[in-house]
PDB file of N, CA and C in Angstrom:
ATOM      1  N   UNK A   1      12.114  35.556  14.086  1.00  0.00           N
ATOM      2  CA  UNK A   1      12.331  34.863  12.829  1.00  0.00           C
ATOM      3  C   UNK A   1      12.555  33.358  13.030  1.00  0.00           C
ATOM      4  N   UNK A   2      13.099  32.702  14.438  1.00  0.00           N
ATOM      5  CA  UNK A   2      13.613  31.462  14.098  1.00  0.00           C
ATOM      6  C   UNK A   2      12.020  31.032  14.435  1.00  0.00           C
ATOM      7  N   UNK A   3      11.164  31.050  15.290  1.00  0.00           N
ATOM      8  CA  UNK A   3       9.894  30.643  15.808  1.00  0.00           C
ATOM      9  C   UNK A   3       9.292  30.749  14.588  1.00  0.00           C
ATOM     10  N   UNK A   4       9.426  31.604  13.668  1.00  0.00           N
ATOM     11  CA  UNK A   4       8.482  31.323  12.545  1.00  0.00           C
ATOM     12  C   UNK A   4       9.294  30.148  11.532  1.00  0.00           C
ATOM     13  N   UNK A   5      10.155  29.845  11.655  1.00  0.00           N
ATOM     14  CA  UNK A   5      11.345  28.657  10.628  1.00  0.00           C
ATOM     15  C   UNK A   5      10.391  27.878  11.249  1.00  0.00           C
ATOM     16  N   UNK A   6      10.506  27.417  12.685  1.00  0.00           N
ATOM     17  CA  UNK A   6      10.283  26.269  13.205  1.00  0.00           C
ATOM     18  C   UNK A   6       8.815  26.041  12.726  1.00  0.00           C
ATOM     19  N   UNK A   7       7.689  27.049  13.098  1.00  0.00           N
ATOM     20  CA  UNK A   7       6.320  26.795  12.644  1.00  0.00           C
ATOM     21  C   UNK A   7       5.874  25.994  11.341  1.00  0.00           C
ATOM     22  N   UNK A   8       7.024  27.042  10.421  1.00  0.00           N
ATOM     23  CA  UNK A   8       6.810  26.261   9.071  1.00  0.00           C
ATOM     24  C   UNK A   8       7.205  24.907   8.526  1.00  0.00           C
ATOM     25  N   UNK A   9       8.305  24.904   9.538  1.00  0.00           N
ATOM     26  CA  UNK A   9       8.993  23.324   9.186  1.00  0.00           C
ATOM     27  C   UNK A   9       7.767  22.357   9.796  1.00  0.00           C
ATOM     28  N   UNK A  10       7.570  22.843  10.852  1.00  0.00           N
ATOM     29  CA  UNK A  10       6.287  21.703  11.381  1.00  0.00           C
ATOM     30  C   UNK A  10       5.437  21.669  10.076  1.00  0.00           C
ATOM     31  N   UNK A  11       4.413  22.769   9.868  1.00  0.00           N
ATOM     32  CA  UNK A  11       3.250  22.485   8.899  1.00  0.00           C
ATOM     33  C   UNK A  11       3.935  21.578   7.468  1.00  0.00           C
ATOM     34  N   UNK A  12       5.336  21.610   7.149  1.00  0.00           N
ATOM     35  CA  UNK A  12       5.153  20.972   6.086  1.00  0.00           C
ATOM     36  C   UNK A  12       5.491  19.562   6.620  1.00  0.00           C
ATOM     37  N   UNK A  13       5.720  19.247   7.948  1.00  0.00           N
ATOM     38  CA  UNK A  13       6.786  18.055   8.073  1.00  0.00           C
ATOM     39  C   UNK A  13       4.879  17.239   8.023  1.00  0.00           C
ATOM     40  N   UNK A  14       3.612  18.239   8.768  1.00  0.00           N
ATOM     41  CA  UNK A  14       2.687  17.335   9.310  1.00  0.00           C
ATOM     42  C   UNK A  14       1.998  17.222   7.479  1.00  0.00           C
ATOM     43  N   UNK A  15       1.770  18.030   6.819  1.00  0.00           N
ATOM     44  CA  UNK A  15       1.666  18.100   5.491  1.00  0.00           C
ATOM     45  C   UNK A  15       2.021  16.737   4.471  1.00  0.00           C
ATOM     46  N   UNK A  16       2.965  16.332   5.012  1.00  0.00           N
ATOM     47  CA  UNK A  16       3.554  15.004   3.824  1.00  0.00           C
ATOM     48  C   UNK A  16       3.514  13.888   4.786  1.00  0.00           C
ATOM     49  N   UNK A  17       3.140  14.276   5.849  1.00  0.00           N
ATOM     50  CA  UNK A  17       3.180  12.657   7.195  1.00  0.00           C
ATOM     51  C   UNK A  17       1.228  12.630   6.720  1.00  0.00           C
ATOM     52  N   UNK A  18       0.643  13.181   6.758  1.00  0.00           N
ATOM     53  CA  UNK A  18      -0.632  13.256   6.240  1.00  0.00           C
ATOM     54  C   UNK A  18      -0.711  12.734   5.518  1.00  0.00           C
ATOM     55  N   UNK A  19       0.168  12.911   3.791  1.00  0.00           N
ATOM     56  CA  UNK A  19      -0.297  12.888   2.713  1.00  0.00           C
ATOM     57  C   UNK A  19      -0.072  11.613   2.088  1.00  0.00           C
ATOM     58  N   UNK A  20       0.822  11.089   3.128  1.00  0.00           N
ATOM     59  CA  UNK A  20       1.219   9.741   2.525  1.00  0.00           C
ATOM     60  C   UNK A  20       0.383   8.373   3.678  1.00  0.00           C
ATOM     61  N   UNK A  21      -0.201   8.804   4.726  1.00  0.00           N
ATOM     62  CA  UNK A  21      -0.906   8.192   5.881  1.00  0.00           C
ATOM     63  C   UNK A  21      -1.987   7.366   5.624  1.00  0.00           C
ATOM     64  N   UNK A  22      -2.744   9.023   4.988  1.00  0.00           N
ATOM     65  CA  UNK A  22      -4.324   8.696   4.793  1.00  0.00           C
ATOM     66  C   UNK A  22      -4.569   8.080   3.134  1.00  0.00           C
ATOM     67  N   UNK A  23      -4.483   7.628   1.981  1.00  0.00           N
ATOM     68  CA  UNK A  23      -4.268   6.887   1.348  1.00  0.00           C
ATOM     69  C   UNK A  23      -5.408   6.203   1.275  1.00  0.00           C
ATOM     70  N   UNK A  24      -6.841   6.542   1.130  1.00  0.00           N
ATOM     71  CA  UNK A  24      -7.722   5.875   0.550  1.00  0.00           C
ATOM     72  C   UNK A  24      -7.710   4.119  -0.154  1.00  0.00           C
ATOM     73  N   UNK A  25      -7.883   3.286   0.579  1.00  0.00           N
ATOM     74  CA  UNK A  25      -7.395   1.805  -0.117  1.00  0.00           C
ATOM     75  C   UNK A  25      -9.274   1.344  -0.352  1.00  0.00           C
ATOM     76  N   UNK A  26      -9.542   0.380  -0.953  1.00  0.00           N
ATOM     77  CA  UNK A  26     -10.744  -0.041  -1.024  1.00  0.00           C
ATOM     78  C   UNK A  26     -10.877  -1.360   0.605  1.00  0.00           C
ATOM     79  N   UNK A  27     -11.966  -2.314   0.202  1.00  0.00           N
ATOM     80  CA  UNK A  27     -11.763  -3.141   1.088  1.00  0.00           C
ATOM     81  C   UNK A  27     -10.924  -4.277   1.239  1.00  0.00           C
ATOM     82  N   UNK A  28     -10.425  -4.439   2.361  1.00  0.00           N
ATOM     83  CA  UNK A  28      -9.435  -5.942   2.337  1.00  0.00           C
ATOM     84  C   UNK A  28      -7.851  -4.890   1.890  1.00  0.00           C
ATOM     85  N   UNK A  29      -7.925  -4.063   1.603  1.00  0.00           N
ATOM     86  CA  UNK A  29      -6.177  -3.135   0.912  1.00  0.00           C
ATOM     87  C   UNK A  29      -6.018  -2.076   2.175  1.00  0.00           C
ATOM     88  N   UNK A  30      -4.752  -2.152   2.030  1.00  0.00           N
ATOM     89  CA  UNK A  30      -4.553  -1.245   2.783  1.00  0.00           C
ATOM     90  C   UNK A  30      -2.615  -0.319   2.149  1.00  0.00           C
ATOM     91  N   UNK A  31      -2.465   0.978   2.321  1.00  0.00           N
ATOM     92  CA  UNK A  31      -1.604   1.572   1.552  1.00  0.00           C
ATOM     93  C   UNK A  31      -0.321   1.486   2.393  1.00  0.00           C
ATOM     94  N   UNK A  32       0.908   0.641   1.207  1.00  0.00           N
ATOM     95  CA  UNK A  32       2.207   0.466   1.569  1.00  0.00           C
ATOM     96  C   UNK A  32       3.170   1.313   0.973  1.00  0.00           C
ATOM     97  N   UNK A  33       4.088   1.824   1.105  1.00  0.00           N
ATOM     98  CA  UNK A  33       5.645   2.351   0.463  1.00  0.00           C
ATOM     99  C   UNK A  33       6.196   1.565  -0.087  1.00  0.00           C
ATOM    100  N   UNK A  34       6.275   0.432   0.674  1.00  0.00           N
ATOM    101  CA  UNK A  34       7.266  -0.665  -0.080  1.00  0.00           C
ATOM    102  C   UNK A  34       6.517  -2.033  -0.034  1.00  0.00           C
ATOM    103  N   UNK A  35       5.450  -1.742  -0.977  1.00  0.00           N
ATOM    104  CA  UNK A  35       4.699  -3.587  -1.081  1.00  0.00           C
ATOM    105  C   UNK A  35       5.563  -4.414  -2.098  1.00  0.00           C
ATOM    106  N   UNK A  36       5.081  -5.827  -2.507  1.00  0.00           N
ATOM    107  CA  UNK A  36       5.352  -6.427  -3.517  1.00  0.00           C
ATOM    108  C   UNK A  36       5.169  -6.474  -4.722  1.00  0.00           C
ATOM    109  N   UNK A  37       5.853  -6.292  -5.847  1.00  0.00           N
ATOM    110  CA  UNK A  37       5.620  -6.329  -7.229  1.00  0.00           C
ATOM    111  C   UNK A  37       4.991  -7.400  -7.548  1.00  0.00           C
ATOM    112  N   UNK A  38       4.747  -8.713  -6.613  1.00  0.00           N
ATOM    113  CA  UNK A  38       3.893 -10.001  -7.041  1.00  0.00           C
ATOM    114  C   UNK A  38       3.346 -10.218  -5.964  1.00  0.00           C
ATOM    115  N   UNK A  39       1.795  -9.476  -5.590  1.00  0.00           N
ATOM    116  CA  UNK A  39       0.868 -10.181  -4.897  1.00  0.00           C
ATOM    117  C   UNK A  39       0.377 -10.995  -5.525  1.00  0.00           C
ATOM    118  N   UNK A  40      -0.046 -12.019  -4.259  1.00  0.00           N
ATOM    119  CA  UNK A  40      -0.621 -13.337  -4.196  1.00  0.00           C
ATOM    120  C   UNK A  40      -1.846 -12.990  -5.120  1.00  0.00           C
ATOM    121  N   UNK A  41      -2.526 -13.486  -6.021  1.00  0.00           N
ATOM    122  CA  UNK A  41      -3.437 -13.534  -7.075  1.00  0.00           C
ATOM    123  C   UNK A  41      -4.889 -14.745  -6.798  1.00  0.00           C
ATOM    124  N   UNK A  42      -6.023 -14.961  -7.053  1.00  0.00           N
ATOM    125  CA  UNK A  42      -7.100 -15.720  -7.771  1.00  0.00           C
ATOM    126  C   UNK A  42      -6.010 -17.088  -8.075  1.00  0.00           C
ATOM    127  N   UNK A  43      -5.654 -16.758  -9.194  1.00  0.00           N
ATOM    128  CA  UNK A  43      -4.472 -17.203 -10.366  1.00  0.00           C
ATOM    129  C   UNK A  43      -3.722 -18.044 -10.048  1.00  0.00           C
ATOM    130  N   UNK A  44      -2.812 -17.245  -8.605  1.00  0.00           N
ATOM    131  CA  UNK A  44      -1.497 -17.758  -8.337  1.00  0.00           C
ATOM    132  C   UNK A  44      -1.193 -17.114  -7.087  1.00  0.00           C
ATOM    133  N   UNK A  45      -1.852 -18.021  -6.351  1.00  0.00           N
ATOM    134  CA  UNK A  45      -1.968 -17.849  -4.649  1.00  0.00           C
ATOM    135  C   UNK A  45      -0.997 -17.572  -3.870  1.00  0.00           C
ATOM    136  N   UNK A  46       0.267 -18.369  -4.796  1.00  0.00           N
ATOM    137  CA  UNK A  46       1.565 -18.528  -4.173  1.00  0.00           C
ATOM    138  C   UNK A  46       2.687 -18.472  -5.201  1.00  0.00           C
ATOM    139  N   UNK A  47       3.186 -16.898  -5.308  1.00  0.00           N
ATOM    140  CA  UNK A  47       3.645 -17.092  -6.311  1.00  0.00           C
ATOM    141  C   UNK A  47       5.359 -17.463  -6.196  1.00  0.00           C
ATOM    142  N   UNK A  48       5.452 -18.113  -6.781  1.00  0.00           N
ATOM    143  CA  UNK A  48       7.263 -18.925  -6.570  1.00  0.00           C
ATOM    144  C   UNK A  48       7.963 -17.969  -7.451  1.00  0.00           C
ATOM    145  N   UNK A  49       7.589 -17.263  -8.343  1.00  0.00           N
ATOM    146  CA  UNK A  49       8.477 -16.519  -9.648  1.00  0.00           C
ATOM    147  C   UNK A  49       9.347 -15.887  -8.827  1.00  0.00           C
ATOM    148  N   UNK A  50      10.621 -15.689  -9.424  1.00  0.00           N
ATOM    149  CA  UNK A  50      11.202 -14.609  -8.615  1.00  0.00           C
ATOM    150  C   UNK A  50      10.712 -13.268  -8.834  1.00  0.00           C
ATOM    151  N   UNK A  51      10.973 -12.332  -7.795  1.00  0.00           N
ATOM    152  CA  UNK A  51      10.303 -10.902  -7.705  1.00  0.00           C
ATOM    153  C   UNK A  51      11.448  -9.799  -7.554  1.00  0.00           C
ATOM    154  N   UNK A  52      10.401  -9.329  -8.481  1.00  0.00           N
ATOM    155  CA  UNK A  52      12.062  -7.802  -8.645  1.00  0.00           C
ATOM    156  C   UNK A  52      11.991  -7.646  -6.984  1.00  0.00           C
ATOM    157  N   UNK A  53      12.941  -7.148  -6.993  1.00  0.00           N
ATOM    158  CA  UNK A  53      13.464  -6.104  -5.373  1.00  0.00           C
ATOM    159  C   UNK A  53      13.118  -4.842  -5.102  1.00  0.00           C
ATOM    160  N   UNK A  54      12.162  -4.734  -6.145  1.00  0.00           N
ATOM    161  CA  UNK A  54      11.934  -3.194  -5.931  1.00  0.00           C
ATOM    162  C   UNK A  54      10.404  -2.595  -5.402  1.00  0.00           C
ATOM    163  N   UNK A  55      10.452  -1.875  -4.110  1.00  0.00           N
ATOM    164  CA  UNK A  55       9.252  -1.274  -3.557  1.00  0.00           C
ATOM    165  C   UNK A  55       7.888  -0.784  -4.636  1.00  0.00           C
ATOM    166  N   UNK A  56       6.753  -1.038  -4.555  1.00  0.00           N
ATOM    167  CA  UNK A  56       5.595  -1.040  -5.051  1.00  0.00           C
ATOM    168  C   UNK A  56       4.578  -0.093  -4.121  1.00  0.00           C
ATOM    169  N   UNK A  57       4.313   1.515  -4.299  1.00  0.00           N
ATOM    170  CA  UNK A  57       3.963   2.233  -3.503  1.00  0.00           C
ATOM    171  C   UNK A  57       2.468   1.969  -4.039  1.00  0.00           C
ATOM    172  N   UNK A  58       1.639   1.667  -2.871  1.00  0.00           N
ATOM    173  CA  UNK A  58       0.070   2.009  -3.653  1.00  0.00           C
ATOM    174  C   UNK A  58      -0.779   0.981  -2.363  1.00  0.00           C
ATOM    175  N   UNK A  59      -1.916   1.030  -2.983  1.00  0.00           N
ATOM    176  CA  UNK A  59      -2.720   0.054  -2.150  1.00  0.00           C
ATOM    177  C   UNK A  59      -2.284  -1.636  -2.847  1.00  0.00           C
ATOM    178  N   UNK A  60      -2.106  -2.589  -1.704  1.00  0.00           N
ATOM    179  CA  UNK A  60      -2.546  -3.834  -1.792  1.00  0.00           C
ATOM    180  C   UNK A  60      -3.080  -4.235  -0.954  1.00  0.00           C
ATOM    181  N   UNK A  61      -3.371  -5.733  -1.506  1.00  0.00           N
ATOM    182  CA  UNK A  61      -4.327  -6.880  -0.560  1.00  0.00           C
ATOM    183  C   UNK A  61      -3.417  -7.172   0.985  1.00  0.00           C
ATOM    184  N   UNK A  62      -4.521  -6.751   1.683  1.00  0.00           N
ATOM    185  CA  UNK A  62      -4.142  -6.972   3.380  1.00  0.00           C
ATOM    186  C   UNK A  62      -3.645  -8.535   2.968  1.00  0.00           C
ATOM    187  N   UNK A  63      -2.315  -9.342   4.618  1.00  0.00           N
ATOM    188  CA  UNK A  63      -2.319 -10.573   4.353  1.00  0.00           C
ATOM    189  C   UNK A  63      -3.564 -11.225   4.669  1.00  0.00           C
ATOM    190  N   UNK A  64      -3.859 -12.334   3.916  1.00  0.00           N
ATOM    191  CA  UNK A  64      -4.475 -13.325   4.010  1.00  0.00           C
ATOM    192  C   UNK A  64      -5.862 -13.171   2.536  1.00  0.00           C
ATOM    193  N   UNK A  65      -5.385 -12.129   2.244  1.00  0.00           N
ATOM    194  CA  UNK A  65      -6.581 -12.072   1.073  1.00  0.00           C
ATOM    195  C   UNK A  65      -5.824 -11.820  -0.155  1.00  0.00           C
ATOM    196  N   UNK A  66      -6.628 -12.585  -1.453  1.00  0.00           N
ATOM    197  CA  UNK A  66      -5.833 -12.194  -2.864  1.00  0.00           C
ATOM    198  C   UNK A  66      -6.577 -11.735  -3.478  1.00  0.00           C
ATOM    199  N   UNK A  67      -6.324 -10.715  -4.831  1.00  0.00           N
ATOM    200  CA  UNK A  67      -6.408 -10.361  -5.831  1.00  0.00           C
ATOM    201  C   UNK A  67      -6.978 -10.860  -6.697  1.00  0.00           C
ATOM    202  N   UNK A  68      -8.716 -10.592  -6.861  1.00  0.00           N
ATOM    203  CA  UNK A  68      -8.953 -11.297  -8.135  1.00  0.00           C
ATOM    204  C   UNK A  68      -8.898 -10.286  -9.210  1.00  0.00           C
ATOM    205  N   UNK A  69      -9.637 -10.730 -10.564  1.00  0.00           N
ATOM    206  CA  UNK A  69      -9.447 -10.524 -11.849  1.00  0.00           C
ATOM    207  C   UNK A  69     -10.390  -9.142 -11.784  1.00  0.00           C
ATOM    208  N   UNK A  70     -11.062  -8.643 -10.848  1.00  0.00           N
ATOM    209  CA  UNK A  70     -11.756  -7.527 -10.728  1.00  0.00           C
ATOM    210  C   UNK A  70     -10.982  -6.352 -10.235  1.00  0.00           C
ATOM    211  N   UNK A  71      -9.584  -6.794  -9.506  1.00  0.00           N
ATOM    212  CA  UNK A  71      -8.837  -5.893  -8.894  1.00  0.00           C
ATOM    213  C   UNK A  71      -9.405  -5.569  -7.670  1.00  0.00           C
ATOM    214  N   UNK A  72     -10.149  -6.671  -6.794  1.00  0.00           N
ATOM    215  CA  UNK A  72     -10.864  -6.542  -5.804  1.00  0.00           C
ATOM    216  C   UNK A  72      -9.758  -7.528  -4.712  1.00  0.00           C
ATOM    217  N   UNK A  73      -9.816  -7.123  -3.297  1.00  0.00           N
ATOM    218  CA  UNK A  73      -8.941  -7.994  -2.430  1.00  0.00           C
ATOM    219  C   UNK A  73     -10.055  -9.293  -1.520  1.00  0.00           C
ATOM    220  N   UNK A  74      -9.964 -10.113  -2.145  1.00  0.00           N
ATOM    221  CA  UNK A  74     -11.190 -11.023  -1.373  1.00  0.00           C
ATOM    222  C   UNK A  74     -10.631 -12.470  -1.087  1.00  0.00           C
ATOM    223  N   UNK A  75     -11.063 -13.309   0.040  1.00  0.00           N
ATOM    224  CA  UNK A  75     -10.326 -13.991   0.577  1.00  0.00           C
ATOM    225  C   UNK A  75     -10.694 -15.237  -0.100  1.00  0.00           C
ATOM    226  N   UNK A  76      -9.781 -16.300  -0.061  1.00  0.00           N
ATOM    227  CA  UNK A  76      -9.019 -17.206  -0.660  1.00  0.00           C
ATOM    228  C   UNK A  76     -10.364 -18.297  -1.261  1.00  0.00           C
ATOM    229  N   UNK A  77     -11.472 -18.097  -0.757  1.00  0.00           N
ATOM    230  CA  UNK A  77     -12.547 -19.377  -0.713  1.00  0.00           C
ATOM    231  C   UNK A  77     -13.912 -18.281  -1.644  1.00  0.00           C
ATOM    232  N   UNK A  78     -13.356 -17.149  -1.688  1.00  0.00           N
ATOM    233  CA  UNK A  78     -14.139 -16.119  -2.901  1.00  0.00           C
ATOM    234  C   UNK A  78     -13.950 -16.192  -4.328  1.00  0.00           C
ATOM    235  N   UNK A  79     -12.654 -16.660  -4.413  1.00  0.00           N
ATOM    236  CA  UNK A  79     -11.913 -16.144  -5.623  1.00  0.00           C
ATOM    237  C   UNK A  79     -12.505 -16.803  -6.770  1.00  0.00           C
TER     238      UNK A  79
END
């Protein structure tokens, strides 16, 4: 009985290390837990606003590339 606890604890531990890993991002993004509520933008390259404190789970723009108005991550001389 305990060899089978342990088996199962593995499959779910590899189950959610998977599920949160592989995360499909487009190009130039790549998937964070805790990104920024104000990526750098087209718009507003650099944004000075203050920014909530709070983690933003999803795909964003790798550094060095921003966000244009397409929701595409393309670098700074694209935009």
């Amino acid at each position: 009985m305990p060899r089978a606890s342990f088996v199962l604890l593995i499959a779910i531990a590899v189950l959610f290390g998977t599920g949160t890993s592989n995360q499909e991002c487009g190009p130039n993004k790549e998937y964070t837990t805790c990104g920024s509520a104000c990526q750098p933008t087209c718009s507003n390259p650099e944004p000075v606003q203050v920014c909530t404190a709070q983690c933003v789970i999803g795909c964003q723009c790798k550094e060095g590339f921003l966000l244009n108005g397409a929701g595409q991550c393309v670098s700074p001389q694209n935009c």
